[in-house]
N, C-alpha and C. Protein backbone atom coordinates (compact mmCIF):
# COMPACT_ATOMS: atom_id res chain seq x y z
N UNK A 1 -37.27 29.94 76.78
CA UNK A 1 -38.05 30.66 75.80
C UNK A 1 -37.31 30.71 74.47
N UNK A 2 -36.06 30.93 74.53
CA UNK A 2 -35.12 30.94 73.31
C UNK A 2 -35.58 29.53 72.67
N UNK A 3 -35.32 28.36 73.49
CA UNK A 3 -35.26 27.00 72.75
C UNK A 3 -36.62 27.30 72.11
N UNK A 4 -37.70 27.57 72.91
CA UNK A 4 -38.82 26.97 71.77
C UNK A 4 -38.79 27.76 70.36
N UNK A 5 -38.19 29.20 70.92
CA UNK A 5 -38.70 30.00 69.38
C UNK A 5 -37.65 29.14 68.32
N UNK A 6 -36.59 28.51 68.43
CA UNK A 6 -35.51 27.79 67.44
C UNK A 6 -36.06 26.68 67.10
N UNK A 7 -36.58 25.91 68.38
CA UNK A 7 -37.38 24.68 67.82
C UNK A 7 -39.07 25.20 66.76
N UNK A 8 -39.56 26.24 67.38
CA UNK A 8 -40.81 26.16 66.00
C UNK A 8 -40.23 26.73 65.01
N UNK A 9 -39.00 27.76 65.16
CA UNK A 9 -38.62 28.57 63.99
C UNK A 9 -38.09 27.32 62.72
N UNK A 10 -37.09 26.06 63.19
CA UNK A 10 -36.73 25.95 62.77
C UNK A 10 -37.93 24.52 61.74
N UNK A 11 -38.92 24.46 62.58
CA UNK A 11 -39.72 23.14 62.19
C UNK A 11 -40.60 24.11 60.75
N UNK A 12 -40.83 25.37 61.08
CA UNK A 12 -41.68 26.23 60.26
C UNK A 12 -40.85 26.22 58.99
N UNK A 13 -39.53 26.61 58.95
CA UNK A 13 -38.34 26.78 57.80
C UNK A 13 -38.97 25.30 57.01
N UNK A 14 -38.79 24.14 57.50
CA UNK A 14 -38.43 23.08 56.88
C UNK A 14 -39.88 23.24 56.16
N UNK A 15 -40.63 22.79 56.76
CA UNK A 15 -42.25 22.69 55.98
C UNK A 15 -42.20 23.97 55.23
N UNK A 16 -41.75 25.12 54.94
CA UNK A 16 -42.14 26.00 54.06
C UNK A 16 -41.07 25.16 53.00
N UNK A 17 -39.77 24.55 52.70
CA UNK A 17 -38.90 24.45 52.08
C UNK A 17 -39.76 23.47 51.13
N UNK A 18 -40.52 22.01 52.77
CA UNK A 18 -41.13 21.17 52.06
C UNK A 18 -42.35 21.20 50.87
N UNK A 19 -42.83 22.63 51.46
CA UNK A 19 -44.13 22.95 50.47
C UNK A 19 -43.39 24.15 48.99
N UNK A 20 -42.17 24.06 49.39
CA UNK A 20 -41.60 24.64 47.94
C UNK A 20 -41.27 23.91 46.97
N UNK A 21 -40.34 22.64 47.79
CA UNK A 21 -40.12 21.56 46.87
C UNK A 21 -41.23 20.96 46.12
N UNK A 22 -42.47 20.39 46.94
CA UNK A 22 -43.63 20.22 46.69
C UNK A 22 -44.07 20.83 45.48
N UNK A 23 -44.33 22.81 45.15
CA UNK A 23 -44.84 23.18 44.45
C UNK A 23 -43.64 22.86 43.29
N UNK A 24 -42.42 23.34 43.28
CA UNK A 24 -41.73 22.56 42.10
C UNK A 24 -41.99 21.70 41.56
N UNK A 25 -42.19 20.33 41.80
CA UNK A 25 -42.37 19.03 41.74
C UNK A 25 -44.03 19.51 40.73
N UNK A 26 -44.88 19.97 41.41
CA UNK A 26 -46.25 19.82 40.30
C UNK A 26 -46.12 20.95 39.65
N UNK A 27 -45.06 22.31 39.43
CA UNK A 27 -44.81 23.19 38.29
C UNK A 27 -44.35 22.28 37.06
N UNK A 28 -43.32 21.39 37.52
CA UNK A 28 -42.83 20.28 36.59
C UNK A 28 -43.94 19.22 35.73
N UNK A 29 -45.14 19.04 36.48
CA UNK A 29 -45.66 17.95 36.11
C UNK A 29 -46.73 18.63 34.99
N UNK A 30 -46.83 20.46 35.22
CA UNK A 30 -47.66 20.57 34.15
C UNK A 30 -47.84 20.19 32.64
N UNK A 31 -46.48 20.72 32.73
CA UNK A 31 -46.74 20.78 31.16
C UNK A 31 -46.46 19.39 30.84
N UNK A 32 -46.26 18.17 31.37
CA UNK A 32 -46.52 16.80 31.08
C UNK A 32 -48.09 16.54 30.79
N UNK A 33 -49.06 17.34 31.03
CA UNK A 33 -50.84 17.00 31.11
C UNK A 33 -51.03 17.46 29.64
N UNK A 34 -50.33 17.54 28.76
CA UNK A 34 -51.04 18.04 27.43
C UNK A 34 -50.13 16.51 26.67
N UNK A 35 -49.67 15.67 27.20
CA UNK A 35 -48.89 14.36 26.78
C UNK A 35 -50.37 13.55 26.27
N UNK A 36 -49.95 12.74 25.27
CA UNK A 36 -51.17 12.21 24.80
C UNK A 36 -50.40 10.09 25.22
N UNK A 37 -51.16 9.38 25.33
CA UNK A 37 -51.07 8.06 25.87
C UNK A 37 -51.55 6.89 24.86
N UNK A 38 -50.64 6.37 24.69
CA UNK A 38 -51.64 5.09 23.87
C UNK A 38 -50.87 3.51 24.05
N UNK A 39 -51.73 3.04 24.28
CA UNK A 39 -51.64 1.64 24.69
C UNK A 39 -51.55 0.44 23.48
N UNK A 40 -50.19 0.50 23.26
CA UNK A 40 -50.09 -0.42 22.07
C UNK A 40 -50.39 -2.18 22.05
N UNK A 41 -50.03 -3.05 23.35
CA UNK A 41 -50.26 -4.31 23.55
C UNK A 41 -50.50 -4.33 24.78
N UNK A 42 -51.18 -5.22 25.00
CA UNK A 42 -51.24 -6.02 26.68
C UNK A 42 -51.56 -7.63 26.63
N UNK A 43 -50.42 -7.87 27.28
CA UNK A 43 -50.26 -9.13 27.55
C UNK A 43 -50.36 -10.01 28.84
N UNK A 44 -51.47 -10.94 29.01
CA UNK A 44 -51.20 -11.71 30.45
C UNK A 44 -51.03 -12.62 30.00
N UNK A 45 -49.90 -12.84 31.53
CA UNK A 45 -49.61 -14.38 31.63
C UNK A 45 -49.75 -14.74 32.79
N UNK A 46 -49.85 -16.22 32.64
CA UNK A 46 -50.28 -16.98 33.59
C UNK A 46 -49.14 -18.21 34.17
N UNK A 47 -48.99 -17.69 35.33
CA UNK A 47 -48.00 -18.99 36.33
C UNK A 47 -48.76 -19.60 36.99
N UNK A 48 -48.33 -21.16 36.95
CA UNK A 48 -49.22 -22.17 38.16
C UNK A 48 -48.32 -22.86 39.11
N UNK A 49 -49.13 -22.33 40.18
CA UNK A 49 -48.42 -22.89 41.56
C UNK A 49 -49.22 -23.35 42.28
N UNK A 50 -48.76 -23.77 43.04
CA UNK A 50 -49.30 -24.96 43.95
C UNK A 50 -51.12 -24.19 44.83
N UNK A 51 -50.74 -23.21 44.90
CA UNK A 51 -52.28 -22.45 44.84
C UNK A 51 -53.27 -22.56 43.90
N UNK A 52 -52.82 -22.74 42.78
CA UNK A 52 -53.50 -22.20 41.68
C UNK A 52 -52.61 -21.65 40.24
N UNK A 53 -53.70 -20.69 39.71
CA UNK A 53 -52.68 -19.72 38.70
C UNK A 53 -52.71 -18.48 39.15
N UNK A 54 -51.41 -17.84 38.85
CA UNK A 54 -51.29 -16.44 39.23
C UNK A 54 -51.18 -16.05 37.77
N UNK A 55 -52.14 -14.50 38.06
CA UNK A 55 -52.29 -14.02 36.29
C UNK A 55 -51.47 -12.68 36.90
N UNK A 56 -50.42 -11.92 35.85
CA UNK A 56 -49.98 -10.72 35.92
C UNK A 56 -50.05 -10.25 34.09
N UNK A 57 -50.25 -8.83 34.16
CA UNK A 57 -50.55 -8.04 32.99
C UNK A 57 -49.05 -7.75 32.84
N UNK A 58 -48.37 -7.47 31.04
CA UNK A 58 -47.54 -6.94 30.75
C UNK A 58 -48.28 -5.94 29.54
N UNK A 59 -48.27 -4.21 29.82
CA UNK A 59 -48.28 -3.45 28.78
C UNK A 59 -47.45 -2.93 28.12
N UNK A 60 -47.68 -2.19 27.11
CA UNK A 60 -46.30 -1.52 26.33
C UNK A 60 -47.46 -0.26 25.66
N UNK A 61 -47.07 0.90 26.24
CA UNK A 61 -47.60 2.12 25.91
C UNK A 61 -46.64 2.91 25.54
N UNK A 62 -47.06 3.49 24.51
CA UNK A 62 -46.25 4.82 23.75
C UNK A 62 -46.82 6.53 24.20
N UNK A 63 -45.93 6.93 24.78
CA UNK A 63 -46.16 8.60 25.31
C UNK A 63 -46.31 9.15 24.21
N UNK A 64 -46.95 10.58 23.92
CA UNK A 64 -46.26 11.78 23.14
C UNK A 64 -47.28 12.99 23.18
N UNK A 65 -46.59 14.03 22.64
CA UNK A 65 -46.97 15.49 22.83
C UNK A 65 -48.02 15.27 20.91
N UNK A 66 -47.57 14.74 20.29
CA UNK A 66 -47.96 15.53 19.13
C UNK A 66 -47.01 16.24 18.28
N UNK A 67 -46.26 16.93 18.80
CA UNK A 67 -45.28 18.04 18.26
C UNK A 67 -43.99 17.46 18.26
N UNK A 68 -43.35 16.16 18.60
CA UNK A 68 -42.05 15.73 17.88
C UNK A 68 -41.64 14.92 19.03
N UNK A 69 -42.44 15.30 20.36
CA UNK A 69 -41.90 14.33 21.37
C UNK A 69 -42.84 13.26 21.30
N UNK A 70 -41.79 11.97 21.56
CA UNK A 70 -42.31 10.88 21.88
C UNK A 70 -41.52 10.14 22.52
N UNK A 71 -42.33 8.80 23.35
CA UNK A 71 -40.97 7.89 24.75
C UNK A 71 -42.25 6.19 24.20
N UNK A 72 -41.79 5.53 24.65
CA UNK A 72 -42.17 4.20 24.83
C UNK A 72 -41.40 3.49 26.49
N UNK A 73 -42.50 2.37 26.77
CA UNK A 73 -42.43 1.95 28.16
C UNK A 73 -43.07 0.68 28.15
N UNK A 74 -42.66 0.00 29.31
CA UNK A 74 -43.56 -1.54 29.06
C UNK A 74 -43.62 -1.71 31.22
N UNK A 75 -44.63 -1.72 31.63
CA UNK A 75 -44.98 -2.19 32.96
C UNK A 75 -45.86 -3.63 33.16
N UNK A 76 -45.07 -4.40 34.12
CA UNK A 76 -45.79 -5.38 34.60
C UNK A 76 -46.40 -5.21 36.08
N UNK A 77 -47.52 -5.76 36.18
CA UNK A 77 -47.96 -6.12 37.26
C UNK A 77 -49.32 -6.57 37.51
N UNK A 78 -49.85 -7.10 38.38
CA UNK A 78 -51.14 -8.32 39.13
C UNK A 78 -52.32 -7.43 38.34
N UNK A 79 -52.11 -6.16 38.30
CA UNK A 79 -53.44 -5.34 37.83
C UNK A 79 -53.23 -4.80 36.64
N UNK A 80 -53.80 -4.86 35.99
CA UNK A 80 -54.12 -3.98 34.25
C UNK A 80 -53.60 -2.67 34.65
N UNK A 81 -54.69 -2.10 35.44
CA UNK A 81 -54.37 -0.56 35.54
C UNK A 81 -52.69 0.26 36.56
N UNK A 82 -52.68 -0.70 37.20
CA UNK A 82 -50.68 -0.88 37.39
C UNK A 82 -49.88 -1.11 36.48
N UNK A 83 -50.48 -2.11 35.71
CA UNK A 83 -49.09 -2.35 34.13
C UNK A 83 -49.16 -1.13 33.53
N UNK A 84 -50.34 -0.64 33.34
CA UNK A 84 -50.61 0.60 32.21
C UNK A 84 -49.84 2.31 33.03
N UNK A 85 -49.47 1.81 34.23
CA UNK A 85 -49.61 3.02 34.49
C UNK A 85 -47.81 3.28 34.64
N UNK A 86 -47.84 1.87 35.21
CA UNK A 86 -45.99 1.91 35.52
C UNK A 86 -44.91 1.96 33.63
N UNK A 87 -46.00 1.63 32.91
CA UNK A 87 -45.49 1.69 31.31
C UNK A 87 -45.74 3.17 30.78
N UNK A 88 -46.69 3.98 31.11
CA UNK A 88 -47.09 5.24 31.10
C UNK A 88 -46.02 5.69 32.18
N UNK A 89 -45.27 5.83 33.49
CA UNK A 89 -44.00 6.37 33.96
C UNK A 89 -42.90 6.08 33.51
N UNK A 90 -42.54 5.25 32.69
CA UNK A 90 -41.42 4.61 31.97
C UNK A 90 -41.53 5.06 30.97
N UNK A 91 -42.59 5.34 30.29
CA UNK A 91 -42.53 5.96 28.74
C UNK A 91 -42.11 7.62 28.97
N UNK A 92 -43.05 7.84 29.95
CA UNK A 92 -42.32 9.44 30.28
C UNK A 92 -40.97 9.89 30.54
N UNK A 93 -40.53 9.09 31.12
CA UNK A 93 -38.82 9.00 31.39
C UNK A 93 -37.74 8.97 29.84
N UNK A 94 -38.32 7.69 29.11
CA UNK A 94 -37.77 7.84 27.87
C UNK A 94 -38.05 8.87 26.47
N UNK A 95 -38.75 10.24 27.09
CA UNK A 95 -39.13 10.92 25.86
C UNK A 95 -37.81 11.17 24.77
N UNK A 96 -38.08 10.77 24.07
CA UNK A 96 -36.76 11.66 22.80
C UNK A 96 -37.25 12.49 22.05
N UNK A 97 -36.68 13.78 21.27
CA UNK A 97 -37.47 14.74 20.26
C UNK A 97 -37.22 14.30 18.80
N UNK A 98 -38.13 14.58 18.25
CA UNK A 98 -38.30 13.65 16.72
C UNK A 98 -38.17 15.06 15.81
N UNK A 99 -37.05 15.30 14.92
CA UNK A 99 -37.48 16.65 14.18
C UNK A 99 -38.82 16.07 12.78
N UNK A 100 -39.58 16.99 12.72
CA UNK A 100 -40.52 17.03 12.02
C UNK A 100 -40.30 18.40 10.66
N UNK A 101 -40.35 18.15 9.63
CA UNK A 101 -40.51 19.01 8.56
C UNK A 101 -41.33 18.82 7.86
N UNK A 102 -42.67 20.14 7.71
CA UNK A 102 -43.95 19.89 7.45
C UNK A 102 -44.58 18.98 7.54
N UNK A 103 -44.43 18.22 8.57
CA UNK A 103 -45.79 17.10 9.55
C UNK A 103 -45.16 16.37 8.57
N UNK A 104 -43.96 15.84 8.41
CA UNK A 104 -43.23 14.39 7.83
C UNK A 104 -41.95 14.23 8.45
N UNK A 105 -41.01 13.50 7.95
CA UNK A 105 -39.51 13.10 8.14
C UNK A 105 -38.83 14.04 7.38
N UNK A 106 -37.85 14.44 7.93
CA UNK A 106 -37.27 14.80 6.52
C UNK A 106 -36.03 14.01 5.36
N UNK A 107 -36.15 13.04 6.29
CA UNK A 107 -35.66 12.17 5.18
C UNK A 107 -35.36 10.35 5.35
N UNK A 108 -35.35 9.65 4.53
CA UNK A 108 -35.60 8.19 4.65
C UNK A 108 -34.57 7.89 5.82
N UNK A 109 -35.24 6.88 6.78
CA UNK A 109 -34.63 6.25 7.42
C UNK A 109 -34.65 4.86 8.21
N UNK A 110 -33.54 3.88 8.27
CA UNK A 110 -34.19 2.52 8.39
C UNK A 110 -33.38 2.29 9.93
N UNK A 111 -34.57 1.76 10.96
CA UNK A 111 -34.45 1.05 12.32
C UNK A 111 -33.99 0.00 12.89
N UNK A 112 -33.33 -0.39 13.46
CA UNK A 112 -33.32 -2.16 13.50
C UNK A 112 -33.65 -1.66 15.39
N UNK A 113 -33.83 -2.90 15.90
CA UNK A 113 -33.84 -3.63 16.91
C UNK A 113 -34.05 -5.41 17.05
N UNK A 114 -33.09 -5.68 17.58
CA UNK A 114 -33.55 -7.05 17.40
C UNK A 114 -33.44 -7.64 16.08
N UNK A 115 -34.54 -8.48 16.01
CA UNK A 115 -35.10 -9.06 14.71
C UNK A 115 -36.23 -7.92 14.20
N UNK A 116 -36.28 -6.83 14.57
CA UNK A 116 -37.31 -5.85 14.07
C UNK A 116 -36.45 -4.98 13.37
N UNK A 117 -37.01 -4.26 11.82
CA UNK A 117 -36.29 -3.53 10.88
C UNK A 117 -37.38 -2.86 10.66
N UNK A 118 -37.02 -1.62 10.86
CA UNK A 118 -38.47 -0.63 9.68
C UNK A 118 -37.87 0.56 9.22
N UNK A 119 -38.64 0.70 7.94
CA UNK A 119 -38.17 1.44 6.99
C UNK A 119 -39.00 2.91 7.01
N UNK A 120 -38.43 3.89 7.42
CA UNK A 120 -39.42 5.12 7.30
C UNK A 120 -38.99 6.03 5.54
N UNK A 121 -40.46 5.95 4.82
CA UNK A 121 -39.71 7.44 3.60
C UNK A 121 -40.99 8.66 4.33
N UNK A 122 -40.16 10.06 4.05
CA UNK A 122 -41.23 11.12 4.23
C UNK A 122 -41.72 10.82 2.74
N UNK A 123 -43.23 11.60 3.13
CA UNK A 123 -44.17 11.48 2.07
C UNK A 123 -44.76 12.86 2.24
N UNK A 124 -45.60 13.17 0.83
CA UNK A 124 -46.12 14.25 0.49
C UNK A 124 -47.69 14.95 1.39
N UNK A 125 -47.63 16.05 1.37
CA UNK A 125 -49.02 16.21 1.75
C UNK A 125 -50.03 15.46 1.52
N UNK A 126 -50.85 15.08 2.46
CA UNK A 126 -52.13 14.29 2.02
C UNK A 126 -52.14 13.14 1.74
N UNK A 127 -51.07 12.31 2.28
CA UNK A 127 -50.68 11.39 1.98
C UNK A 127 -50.96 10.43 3.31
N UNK A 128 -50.82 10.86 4.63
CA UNK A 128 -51.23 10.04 5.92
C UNK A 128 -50.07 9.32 6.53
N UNK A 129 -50.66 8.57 7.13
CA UNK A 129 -49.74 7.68 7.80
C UNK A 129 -49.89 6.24 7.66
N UNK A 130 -48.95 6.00 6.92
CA UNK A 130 -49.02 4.59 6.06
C UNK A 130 -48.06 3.31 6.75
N UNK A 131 -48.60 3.33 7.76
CA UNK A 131 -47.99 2.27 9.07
C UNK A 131 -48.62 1.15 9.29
N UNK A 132 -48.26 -0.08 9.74
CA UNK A 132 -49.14 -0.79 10.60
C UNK A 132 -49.17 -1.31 11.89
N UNK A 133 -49.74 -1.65 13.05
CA UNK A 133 -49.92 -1.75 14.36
C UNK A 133 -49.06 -0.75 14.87
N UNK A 134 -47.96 -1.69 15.77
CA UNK A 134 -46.95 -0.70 17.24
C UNK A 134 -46.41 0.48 15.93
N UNK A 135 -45.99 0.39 14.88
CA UNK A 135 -45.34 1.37 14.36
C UNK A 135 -46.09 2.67 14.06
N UNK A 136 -47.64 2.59 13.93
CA UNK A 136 -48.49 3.59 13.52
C UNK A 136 -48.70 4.27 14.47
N UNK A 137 -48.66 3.70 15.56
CA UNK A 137 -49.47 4.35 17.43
C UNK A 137 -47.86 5.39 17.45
N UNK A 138 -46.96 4.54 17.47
CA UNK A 138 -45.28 5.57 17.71
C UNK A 138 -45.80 6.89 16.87
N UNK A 139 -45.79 6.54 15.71
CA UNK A 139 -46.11 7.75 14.69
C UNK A 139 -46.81 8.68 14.96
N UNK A 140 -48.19 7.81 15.09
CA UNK A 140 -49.10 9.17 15.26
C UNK A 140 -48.73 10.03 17.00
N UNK A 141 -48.65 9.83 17.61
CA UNK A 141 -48.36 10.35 18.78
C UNK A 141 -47.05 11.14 18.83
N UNK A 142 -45.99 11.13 18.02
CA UNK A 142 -45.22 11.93 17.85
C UNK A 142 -45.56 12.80 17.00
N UNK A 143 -46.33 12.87 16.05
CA UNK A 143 -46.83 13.98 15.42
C UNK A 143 -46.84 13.72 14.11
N UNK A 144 -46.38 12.70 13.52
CA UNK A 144 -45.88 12.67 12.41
C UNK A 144 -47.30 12.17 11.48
N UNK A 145 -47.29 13.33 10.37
CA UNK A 145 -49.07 13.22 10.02
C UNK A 145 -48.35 12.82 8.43
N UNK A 146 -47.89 12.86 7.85
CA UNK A 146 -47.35 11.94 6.34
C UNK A 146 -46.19 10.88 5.97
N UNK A 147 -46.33 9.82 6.59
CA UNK A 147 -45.14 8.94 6.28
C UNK A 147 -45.26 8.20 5.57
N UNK A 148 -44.77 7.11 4.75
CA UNK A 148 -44.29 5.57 4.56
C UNK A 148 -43.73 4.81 5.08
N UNK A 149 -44.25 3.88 5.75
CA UNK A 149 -43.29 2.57 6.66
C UNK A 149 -43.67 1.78 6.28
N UNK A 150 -42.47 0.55 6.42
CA UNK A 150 -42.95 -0.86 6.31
C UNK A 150 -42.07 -1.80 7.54
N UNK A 151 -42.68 -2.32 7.82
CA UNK A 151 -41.60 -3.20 9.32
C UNK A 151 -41.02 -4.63 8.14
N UNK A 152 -39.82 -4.61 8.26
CA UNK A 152 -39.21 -5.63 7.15
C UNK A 152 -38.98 -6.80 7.81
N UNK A 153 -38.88 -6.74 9.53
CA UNK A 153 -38.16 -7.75 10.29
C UNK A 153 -39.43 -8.42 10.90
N UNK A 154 -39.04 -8.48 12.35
CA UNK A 154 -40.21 -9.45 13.65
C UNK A 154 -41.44 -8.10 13.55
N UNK A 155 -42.23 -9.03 13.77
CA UNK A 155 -43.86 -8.65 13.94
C UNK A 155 -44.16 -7.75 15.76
N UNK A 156 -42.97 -8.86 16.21
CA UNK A 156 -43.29 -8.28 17.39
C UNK A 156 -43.24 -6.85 18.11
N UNK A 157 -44.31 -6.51 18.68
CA UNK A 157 -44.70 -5.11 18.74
C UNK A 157 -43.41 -4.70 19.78
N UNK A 158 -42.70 -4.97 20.26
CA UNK A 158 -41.61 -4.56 21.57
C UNK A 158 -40.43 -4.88 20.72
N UNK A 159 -40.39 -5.72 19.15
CA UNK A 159 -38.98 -4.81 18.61
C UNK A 159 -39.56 -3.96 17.71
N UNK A 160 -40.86 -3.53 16.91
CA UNK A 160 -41.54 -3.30 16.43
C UNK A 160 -41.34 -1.24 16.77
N UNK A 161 -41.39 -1.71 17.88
CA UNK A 161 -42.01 0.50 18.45
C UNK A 161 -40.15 0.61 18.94
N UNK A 162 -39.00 -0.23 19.39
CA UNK A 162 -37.98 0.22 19.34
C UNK A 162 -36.87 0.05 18.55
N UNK A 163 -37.33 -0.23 17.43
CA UNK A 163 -36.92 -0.26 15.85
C UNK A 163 -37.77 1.14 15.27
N UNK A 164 -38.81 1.47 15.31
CA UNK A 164 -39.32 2.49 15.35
C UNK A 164 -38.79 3.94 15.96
N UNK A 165 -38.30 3.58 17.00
CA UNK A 165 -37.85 4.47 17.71
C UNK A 165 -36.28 5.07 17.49
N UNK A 166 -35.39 3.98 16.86
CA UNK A 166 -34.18 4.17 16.69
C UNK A 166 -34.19 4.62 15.63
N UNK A 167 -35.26 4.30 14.26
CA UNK A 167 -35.30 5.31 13.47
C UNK A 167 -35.35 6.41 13.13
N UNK A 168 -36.92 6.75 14.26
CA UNK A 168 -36.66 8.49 14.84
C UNK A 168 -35.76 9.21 15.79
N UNK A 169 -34.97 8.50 16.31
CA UNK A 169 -33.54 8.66 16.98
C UNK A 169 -32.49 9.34 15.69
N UNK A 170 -31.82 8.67 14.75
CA UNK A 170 -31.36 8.68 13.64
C UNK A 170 -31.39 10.14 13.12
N UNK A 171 -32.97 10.42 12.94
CA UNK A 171 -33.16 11.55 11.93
C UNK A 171 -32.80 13.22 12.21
N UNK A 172 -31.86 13.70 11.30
CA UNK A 172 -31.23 14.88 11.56
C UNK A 172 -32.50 16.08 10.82
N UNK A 173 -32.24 17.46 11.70
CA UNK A 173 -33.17 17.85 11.21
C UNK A 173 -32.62 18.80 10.04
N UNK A 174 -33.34 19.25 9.06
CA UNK A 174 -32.97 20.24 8.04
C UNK A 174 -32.10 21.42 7.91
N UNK A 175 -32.10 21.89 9.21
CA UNK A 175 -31.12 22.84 9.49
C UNK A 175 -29.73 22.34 10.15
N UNK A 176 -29.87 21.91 11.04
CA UNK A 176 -28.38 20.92 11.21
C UNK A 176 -27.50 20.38 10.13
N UNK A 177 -28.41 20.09 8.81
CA UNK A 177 -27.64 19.25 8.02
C UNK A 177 -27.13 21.07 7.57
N UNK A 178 -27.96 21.42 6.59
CA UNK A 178 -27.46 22.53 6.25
C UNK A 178 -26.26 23.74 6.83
N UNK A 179 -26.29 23.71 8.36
CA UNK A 179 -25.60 24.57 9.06
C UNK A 179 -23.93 23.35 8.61
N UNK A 180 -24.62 22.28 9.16
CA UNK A 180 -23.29 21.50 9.13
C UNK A 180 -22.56 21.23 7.30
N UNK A 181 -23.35 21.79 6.39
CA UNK A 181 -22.77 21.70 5.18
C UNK A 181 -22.35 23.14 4.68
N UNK A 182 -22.65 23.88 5.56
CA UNK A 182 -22.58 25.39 5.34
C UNK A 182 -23.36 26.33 4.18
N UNK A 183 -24.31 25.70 4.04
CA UNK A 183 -25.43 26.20 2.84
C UNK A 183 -26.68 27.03 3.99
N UNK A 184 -27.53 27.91 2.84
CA UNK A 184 -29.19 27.81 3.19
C UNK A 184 -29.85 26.31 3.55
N UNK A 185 -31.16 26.88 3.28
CA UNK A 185 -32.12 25.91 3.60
C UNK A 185 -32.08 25.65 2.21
N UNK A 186 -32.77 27.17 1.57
CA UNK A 186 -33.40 27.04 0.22
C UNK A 186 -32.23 25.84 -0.60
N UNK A 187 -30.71 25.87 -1.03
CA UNK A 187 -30.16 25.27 -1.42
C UNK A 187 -30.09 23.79 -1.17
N UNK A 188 -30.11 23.38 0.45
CA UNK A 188 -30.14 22.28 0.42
C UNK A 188 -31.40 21.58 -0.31
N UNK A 189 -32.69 22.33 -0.50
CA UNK A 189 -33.74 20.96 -0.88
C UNK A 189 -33.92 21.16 -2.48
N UNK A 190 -33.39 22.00 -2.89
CA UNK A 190 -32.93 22.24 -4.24
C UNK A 190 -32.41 21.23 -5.00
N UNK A 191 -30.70 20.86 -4.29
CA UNK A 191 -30.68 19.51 -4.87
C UNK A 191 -30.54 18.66 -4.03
């Protein structure tokens, strides 16, 4: 009689532990559902073998909140909606935080990757987002609602969004600089 109550006692312990871990695991995943998704390229290619051709999808999707986070990701595989999805878990993994001062940069900054170079200036209210292709999708999805860019290097969208990305890597935010120069705010944008 002892054994069984240890054997269910102890099978009951585990499955409550398992359904704790469990609820952790989707407490975590909430606040990932307000992440916004965008699908910058997709690419198939095609191998020929002695069957035939085999076609597999390569995507490259950019994550972000809106509010300063943003990640980039690239998934392959036989199905569209597998590339897109395994590039959408890879982009989530790589989120970085972008400081934002009044929905811009707060100050010029240039990217490289590769043969890809881009040039970010903050810009004034009402001014937009003055990007083109992989560099505009990075942008807007991190939040950033007034910039200037220009991509100086490769076209290609995969050095394109991580030339992009090392730019917004780079950028210090307004108070850091200031704390680290030992001033206000007000002083630093003064001069």
């Amino acid at each position: 009689m002892a054994d069984n109550r240890n054997n269910s006692g102890g099978g009951g312990g585990r499955n409550r532990r398992d359904n704790n871990r469990r609820g952790n695991r989707n407490d975590q995943q909430q606040p990932e559902s307000d992440l916004r998704e965008k699908m910058v390229a997709l690419n198939r290619v095609s191998k020929v073998t002695k069957g035939g051709r085999t076609f597999t999808f390569a995507a490259i999707v950019v994550v972000g909140d809106g509010k300063g986070k943003v990640g980039h990701g690239m998934g392959k595989a036989r199905d569209i909606s597998q590339a897109i999805q395994k590039a959408t878990d890879t982009a989530r993994k790589s989120m970085i935080t972008v400081p934002l001062h009044n929905g811009t940069i707060p100050h010029e900054q240039l990217g490289k990757y590769g043969a890809g170079k881009v040039l970010l200036k903050p810009a004034s209210e009402g001014t937009g987002v003055i990007a083109g292709g992989a560099m505009r999708a990075v942008l807007d999805i991190a939040g950033v609602h007034n910039v200037l860019a220009k991509s100086q290097g490769s076209s290609n969208p995969h050095n394109v969004i991580k030339a992009t990305i090392d730019a917004l890597k780079k950028l210090r935010s307004p108070m850091e600089i200031a704390k680290q120069r030992g001033i206000s705010m007000e002083k630093l944008f003064e001069g």
